[in-house]
PDB file of N, CA and C in Angstrom:
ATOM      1  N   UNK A   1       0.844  -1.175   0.000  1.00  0.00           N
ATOM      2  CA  UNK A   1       0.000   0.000   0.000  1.00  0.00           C
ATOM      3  C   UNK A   1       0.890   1.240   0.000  1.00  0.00           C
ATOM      4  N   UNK A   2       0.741   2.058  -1.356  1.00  0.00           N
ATOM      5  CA  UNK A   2       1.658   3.368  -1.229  1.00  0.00           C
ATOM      6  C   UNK A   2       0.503   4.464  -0.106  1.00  0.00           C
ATOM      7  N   UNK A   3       1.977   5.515   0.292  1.00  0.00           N
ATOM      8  CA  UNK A   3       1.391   6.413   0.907  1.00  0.00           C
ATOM      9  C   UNK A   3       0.119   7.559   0.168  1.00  0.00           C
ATOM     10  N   UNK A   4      -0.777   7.918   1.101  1.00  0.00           N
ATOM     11  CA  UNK A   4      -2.357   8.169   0.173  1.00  0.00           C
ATOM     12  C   UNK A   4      -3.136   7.562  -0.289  1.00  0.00           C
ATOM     13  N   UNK A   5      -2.675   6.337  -0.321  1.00  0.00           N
ATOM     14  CA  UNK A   5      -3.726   5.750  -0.980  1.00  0.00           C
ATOM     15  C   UNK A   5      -5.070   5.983  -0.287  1.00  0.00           C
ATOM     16  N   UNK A   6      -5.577   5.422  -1.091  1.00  0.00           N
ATOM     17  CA  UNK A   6      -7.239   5.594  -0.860  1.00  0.00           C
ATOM     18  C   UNK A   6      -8.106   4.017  -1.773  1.00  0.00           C
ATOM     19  N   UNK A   7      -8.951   3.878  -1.014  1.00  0.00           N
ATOM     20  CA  UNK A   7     -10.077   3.132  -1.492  1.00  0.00           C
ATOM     21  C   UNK A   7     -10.803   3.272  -2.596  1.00  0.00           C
ATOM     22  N   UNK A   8     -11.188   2.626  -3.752  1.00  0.00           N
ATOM     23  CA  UNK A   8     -12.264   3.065  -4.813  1.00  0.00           C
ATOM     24  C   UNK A   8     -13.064   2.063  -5.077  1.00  0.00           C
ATOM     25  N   UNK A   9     -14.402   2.516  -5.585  1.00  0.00           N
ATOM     26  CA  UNK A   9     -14.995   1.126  -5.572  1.00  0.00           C
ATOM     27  C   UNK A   9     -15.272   1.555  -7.434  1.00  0.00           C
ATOM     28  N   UNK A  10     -14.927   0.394  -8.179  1.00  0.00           N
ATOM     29  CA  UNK A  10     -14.358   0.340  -9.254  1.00  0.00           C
ATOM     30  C   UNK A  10     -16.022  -0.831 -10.065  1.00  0.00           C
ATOM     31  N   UNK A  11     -16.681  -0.309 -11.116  1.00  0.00           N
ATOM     32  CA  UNK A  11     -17.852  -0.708 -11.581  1.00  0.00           C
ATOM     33  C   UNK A  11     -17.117  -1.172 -13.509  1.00  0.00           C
ATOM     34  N   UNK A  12     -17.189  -2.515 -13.172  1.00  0.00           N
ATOM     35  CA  UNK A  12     -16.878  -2.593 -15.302  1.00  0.00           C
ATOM     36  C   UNK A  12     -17.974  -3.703 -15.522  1.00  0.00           C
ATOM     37  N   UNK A  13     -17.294  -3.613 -16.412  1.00  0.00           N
ATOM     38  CA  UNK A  13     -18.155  -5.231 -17.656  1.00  0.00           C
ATOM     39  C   UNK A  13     -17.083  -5.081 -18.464  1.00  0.00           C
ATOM     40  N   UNK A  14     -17.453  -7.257 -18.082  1.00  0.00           N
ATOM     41  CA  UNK A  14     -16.955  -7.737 -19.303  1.00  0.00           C
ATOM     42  C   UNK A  14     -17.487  -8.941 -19.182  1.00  0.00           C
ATOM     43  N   UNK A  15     -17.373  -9.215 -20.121  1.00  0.00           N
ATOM     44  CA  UNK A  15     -17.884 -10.351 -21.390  1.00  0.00           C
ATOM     45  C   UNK A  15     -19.896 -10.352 -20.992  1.00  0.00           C
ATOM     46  N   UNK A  16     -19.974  -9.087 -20.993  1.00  0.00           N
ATOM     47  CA  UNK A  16     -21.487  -9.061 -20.531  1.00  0.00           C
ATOM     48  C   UNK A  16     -22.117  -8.405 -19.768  1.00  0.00           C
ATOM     49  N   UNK A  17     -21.154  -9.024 -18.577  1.00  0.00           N
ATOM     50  CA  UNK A  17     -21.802  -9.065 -16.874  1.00  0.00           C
ATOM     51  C   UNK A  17     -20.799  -7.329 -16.026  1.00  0.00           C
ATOM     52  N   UNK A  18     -21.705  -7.205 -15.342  1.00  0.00           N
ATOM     53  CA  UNK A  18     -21.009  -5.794 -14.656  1.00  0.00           C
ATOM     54  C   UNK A  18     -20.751  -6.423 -13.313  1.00  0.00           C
ATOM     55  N   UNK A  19     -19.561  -6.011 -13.328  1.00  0.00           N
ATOM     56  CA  UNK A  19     -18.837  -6.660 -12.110  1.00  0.00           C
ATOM     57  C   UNK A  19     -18.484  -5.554 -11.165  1.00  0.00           C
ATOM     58  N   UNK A  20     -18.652  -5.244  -9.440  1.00  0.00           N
ATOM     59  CA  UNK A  20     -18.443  -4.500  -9.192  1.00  0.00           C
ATOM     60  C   UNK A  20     -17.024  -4.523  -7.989  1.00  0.00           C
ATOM     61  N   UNK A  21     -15.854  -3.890  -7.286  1.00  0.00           N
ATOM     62  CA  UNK A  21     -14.858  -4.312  -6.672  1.00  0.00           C
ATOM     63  C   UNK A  21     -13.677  -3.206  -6.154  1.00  0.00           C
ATOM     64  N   UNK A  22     -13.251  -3.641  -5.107  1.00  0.00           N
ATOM     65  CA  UNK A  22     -12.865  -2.070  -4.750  1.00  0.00           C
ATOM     66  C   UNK A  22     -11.349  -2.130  -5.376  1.00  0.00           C
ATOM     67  N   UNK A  23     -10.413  -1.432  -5.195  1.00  0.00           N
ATOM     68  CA  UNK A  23      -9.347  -0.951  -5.669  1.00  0.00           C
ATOM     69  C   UNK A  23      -8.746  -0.056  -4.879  1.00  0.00           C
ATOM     70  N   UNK A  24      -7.468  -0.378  -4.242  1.00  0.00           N
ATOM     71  CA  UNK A  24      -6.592   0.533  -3.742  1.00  0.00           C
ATOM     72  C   UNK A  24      -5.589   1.213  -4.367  1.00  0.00           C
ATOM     73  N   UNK A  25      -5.791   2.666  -4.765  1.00  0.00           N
ATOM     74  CA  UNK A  25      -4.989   3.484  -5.212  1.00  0.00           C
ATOM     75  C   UNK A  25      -4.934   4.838  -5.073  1.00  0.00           C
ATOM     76  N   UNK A  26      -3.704   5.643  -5.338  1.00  0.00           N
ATOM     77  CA  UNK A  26      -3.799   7.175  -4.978  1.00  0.00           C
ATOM     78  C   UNK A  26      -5.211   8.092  -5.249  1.00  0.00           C
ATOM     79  N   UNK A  27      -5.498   7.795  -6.631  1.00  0.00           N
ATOM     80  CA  UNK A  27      -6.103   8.410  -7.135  1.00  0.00           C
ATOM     81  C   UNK A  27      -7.347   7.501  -8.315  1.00  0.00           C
ATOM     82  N   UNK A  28      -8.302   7.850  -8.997  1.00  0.00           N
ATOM     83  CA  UNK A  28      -9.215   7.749  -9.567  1.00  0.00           C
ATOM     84  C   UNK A  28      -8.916   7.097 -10.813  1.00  0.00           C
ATOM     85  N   UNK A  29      -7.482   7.850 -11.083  1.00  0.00           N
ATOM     86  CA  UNK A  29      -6.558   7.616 -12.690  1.00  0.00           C
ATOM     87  C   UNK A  29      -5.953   6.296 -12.451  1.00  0.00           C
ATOM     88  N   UNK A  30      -4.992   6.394 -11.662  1.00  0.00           N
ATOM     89  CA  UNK A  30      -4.507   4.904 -10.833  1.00  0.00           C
ATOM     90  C   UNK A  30      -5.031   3.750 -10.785  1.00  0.00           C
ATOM     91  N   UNK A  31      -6.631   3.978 -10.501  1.00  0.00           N
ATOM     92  CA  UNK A  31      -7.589   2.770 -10.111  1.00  0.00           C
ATOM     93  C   UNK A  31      -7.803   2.192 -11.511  1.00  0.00           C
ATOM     94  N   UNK A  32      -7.842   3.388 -12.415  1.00  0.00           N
ATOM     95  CA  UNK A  32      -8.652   2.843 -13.847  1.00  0.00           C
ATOM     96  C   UNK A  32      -7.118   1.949 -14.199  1.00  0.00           C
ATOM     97  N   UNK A  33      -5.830   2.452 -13.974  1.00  0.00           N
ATOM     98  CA  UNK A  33      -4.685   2.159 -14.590  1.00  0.00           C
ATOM     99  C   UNK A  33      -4.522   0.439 -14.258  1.00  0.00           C
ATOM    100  N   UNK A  34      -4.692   0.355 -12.810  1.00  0.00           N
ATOM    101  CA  UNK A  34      -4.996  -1.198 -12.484  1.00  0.00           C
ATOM    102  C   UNK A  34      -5.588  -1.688 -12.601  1.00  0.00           C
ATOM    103  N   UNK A  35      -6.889  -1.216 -12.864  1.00  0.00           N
ATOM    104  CA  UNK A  35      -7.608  -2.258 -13.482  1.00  0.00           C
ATOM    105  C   UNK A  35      -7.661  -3.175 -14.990  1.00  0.00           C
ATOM    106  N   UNK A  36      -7.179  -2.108 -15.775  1.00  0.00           N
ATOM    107  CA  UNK A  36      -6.771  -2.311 -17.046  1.00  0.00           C
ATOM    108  C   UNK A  36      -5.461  -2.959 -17.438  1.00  0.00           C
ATOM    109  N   UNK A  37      -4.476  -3.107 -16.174  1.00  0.00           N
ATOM    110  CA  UNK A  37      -3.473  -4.043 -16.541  1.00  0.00           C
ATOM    111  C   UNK A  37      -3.808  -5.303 -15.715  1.00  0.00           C
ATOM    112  N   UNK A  38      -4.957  -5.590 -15.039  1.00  0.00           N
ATOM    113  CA  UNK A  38      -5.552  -6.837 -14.374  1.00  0.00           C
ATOM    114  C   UNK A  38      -6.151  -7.233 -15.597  1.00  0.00           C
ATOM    115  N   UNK A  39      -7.151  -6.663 -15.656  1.00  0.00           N
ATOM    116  CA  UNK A  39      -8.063  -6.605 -17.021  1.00  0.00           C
ATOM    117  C   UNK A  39      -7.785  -7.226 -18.387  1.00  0.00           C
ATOM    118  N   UNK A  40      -6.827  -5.989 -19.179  1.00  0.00           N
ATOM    119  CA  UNK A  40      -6.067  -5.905 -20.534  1.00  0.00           C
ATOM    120  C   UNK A  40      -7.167  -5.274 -20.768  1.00  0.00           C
ATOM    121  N   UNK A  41      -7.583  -4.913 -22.360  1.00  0.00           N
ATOM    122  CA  UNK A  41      -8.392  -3.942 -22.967  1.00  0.00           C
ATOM    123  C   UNK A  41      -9.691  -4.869 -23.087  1.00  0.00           C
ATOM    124  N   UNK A  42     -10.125  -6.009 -22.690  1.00  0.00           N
ATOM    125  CA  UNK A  42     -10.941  -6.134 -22.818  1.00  0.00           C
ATOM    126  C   UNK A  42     -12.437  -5.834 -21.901  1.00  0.00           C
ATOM    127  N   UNK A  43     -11.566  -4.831 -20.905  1.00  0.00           N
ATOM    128  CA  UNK A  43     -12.938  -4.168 -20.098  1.00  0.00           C
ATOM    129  C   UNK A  43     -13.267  -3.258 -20.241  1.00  0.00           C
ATOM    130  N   UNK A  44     -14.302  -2.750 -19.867  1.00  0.00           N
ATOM    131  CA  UNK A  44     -14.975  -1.309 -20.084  1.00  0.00           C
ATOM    132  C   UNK A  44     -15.540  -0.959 -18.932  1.00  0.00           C
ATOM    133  N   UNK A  45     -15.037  -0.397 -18.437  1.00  0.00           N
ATOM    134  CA  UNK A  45     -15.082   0.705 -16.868  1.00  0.00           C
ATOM    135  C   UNK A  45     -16.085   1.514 -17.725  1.00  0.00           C
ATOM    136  N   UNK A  46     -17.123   1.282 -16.183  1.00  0.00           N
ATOM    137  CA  UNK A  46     -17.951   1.941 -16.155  1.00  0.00           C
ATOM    138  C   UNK A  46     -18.082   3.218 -15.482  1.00  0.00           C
ATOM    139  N   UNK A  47     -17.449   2.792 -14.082  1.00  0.00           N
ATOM    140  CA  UNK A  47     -17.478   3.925 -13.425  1.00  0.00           C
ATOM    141  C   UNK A  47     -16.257   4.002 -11.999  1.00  0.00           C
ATOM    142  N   UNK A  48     -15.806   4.798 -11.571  1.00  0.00           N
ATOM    143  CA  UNK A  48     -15.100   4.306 -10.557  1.00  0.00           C
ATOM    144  C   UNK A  48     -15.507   5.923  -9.338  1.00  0.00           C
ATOM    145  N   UNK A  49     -15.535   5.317  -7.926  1.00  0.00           N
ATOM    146  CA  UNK A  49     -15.907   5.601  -7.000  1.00  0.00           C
ATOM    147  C   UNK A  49     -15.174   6.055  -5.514  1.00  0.00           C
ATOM    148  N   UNK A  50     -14.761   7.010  -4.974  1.00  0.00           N
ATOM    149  CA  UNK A  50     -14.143   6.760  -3.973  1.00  0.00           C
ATOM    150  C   UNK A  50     -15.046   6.072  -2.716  1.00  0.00           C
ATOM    151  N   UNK A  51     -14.569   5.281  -1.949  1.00  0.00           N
ATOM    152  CA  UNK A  51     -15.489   4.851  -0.700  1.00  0.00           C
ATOM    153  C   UNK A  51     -15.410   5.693   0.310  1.00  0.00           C
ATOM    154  N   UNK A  52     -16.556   6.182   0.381  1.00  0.00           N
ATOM    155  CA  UNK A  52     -17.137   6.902   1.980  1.00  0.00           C
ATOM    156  C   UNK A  52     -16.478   6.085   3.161  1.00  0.00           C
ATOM    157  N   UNK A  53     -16.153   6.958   4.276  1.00  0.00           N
ATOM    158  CA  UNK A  53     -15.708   6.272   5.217  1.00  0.00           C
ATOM    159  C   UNK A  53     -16.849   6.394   6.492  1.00  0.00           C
TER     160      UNK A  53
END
């Protein structure tokens, strides 16, 4: 866990289905960045979220 981080709760689809899951990263950009190298291009972020504490 880098310093700042923060929580996001991270909304995609793929192959259909919308999958929803949190993500620890600095920022909003970050979250999308990991998800897409978990991912590869075959997801499509829908939306991403910081979590309320």
């Amino acid at each position: 866990m880098q310093c700042g981080a923060k929580c996001f709760t991270v909304q995609v689809e793929i192959n259909g289905e919308i999958k929803t899951f949190p993500v620890t990263a600095r920022s909003p950009i970050q979250a999308r960045k990991a998800v897409r190298l978990q991912y590869e291009e075959a997801v499509k972020i829908i939306s991403v979220r910081a979590e309320k504490k």
